[in-house]
Protein backbone atom coordinates (compact mmCIF):
# COMPACT_ATOMS: atom_id res chain seq x y z
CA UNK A 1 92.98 80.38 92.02
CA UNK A 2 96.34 81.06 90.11
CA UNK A 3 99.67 81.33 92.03
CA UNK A 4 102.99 82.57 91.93
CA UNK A 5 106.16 81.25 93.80
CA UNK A 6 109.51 82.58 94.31
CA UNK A 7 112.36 79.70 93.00
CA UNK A 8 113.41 79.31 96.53
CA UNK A 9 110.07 77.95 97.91
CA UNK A 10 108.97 76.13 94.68
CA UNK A 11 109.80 72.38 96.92
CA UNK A 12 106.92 73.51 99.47
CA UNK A 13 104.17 74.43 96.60
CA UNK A 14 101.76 71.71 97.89
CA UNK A 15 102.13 72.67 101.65
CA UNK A 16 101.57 76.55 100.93
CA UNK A 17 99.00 75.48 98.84
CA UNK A 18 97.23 73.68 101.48
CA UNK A 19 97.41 76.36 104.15
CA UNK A 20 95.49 78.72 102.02
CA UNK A 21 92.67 76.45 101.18
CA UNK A 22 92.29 75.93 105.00
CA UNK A 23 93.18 79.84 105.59
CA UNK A 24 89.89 80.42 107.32
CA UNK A 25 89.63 77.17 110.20
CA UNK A 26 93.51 76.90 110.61
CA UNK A 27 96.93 79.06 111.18
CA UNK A 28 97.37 81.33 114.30
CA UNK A 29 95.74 84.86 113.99
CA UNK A 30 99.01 87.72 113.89
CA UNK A 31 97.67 91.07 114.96
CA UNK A 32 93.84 92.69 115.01
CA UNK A 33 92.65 91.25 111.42
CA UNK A 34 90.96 94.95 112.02
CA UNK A 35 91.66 95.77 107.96
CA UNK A 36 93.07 92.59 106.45
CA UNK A 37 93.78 88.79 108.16
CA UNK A 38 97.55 88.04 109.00
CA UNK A 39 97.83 83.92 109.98
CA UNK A 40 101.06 82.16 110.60
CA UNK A 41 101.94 78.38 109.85
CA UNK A 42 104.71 76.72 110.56
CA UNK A 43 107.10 74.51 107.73
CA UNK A 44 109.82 72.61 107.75
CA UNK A 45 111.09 74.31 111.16
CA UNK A 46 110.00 77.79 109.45
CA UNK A 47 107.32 80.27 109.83
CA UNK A 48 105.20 81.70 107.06
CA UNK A 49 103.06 85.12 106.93
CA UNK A 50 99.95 84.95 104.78
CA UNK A 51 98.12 88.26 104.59
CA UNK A 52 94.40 88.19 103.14
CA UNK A 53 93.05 90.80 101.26
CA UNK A 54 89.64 91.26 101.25
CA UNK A 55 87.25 91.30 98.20
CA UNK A 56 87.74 95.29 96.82
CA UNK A 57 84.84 96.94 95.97
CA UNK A 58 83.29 96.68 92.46
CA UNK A 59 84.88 99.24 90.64
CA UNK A 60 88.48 97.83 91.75
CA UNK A 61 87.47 94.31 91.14
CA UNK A 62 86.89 95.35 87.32
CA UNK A 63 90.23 97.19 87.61
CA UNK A 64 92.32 94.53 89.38
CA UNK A 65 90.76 91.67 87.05
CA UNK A 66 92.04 93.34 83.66
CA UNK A 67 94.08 96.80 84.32
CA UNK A 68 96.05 97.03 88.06
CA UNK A 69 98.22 94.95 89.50
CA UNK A 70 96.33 92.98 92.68
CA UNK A 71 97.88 94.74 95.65
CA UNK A 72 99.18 90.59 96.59
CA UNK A 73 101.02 90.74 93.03
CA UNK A 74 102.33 94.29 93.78
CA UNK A 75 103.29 92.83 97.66
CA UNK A 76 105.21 89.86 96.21
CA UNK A 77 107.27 92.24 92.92
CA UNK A 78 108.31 94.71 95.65
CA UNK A 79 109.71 92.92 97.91
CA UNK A 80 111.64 91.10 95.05
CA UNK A 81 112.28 94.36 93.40
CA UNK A 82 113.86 95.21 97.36
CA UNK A 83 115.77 91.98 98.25
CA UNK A 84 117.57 92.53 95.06
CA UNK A 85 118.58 96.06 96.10
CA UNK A 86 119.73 95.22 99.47
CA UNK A 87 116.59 96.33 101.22
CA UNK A 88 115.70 94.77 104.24
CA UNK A 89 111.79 93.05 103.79
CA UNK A 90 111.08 89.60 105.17
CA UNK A 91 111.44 87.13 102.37
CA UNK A 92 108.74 87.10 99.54
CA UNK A 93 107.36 83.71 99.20
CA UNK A 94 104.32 83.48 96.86
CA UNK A 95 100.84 85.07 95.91
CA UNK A 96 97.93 83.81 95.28
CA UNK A 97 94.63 85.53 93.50
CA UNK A 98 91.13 84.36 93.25
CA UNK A 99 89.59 85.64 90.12
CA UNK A 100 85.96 84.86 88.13
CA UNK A 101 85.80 85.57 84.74
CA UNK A 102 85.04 89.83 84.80
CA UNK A 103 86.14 90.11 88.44
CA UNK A 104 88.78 89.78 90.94
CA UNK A 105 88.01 88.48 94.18
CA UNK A 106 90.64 87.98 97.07
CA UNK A 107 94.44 87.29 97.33
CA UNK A 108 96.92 86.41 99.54
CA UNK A 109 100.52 87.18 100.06
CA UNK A 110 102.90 84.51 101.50
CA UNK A 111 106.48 85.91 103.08
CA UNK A 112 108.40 84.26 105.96
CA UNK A 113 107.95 85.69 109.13
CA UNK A 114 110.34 88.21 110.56
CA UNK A 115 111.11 88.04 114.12
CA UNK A 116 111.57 91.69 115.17
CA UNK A 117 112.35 93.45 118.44
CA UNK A 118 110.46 96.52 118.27
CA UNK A 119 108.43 98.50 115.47
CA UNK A 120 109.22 102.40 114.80
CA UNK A 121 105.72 102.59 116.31
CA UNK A 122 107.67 102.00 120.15
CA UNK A 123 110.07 104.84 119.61
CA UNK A 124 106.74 107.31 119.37
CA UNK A 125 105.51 105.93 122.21
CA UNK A 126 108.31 104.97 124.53
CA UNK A 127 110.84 108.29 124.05
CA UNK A 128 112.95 106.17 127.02
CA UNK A 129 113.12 103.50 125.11
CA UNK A 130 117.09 102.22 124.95
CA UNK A 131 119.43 103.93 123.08
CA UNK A 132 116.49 106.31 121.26
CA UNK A 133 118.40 108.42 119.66
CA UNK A 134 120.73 106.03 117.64
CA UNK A 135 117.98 104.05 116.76
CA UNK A 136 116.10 106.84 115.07
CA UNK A 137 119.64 107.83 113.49
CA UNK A 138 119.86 104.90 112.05
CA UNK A 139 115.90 104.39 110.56
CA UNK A 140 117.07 107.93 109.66
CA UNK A 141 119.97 106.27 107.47
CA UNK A 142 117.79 103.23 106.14
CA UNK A 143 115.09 105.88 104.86
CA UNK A 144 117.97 107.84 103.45
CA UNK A 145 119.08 104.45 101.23
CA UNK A 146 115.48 103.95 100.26
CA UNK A 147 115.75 107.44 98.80
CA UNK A 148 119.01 106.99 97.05
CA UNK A 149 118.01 103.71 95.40
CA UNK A 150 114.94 105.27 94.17
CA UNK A 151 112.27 103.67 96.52
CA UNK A 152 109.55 105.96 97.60
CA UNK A 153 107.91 103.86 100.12
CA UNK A 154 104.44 105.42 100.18
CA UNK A 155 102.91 103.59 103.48
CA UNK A 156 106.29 104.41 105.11
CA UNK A 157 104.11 105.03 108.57
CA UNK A 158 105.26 103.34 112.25
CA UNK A 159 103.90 100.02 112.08
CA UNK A 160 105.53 99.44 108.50
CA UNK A 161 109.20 99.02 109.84
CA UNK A 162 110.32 96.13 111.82
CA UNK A 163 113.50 97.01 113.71
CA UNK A 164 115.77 94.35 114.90
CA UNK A 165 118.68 95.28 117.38
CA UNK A 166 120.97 93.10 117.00
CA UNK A 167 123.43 94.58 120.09
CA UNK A 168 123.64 98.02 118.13
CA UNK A 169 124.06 96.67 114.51
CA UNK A 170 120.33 97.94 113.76
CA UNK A 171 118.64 96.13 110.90
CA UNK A 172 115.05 97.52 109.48
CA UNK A 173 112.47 95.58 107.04
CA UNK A 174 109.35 97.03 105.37
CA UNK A 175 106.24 95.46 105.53
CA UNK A 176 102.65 96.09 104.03
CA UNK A 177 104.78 96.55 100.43
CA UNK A 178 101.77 97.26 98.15
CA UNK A 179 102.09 100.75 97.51
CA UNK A 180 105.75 102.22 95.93
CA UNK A 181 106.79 104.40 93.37
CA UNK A 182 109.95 104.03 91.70
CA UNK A 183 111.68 106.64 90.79
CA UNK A 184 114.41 109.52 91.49
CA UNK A 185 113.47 111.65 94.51
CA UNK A 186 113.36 115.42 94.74
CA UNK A 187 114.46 116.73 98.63
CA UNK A 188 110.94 117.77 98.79
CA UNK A 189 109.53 114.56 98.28
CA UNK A 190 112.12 112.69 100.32
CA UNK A 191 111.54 115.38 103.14
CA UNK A 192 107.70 114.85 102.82
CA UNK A 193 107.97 111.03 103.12
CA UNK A 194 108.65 111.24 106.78
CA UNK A 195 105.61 112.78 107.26
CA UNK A 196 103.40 110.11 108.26
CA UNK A 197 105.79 108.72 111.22
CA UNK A 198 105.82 110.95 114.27
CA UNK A 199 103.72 114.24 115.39
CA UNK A 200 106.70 114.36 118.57
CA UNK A 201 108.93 117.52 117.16
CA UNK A 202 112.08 115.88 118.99
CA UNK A 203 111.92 113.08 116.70
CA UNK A 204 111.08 115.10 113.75
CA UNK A 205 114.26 117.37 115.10
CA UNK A 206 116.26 113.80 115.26
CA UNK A 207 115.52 112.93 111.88
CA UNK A 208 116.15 115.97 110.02
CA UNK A 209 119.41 116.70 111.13
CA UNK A 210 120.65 113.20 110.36
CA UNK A 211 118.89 113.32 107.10
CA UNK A 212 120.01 116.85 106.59
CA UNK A 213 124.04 115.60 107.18
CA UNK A 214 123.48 113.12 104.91
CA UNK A 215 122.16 114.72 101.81
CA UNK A 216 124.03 117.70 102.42
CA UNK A 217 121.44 120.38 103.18
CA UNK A 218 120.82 123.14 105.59
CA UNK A 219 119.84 121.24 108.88
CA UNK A 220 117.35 124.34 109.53
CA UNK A 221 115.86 123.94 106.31
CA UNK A 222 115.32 120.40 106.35
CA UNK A 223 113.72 120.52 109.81
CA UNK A 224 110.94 123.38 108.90
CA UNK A 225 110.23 120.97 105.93
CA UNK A 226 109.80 118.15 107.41
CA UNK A 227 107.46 119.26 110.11
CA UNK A 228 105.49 121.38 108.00
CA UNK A 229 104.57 118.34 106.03
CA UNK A 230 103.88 116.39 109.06
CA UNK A 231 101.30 118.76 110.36
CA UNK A 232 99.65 119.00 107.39
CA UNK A 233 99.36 115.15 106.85
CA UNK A 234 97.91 115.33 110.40
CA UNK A 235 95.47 118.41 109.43
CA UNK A 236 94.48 116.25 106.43
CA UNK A 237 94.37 112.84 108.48
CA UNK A 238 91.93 114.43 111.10
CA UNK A 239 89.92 116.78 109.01
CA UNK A 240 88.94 112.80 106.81
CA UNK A 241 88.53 111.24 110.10
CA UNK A 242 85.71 114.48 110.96
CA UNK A 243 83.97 113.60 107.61
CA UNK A 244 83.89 109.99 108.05
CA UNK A 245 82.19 111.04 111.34
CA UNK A 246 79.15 113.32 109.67
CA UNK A 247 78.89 111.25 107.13
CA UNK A 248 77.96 108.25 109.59
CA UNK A 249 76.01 110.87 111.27
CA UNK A 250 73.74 111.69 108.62
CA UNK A 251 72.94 108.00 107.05
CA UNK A 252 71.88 107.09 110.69
């Protein structure tokens, strides 16, 4: 298995090393392991993430073995690529990939754990929540940076950003990193990469006026945009989830 640390963890190689041969009996499950396995272990009065990807299928083990970045690499570069641009993500750590000699098999990515308050996933469920409004003003702003430093954060969806509160000085962090494009944004494509957050038209209404005041664009404008392209990522998320269904239906 070849590895990769960041310069600030190289003193704990052997430890980090150690919890990912024993990834499967040891380290305390983080979340529903539903798609891939979060564990956490504690070091040296610290906590580490390790995220497991599972074994792609053939075609992308032939592609990740000798012509993509693994998405563990891409993980550990962005969040680099981030910290160095003043981007909040919890601190990269090291990756690790399991290759034979034509394929690529699993990987891990190692970042310290983030203690958070609340995801952008409460504020679509809990519109009571404390101070709402500001909150969503200010994920409104953080977006808005991403944007002007060139980050288009392509999984930017509500469990993705951890939200710490801080009495009022809100602080956001992206997780699940493996899939960005860097490059200038048009308003169309920075308008479109809200569209995955919300389907609640107050928030959308929130959003798009802050985002709107900040770019310097018709507030009206900006709204219709935004939730145009939120109900057809919906349309497109539900009509996939209707074909997944007859296609079950039909190999039974």
């Amino acid at each position: 298995m070849n590895y990769t640390f960041s310069n600030t963890w190289n003193a704990y190689t052997k430890e980090v090393i150690g919890f990912i041969k024993n990834f499967k009996d040891e380290g305390k499950l983080f979340g529903d392991g539903d798609r891939n396995v979060i564990k956490l272990f504690e070091i040296n009065n610290a906590v580490v993430n390790i995220k497991s990807f599972k074994i792609p299928n053939l075609i992308n083990q032939i592609a990740y073995r000798f012509f993509r970045k693994s998405k563990a690499q891409r993980s550990f570069e962005y969040a680099q690529k981030l910290k160095s641009l003043g981007i909040g993500t919890p601190l990269p750590v090291a990756y690790f990939e399991n290759k034979s000699s034509f394929l690529f098999k699993d990987s891990f990515y190692v970042s310290e754990h983030l203690q958070a308050d609340l995801t952008y996933r409460e504020l679509t469920k809990n519109l009571e929540y404390p101070n709402h409004t500001q909150i969503l003003k200010a994920f409104t702003r953080f977006t808005f940076n991403l944007h002007e430093n060139h980050i288009e954060f392509l999984d930017h969806s509500p469990g993705n950003t951890l939200i710490q509160l801080n009495d009022g000085d809100y602080k956001f962090f992206l997780v699940d990193l493996n899939r960005m494009n860097f490059k200038a944004l048009s308003l169309d494509e920075r308008i479109k990469n809200f569209a995955r957050l919300t389907t609640n038209k107050s928030m959308v209404k929130v959003m798009s006026d802050e985002y709107a005041k900040l770019y310097g664009a018709n507030p009206e404008e900006v709204f219709k945009k935004m939730w145009n392209y939120t109900e057809a990522f919906q349309e497109k998320f539900y009509r996939k989830k209707r074909n997944k269904k007859r296609l079950k239906f039909w190999k039974k």
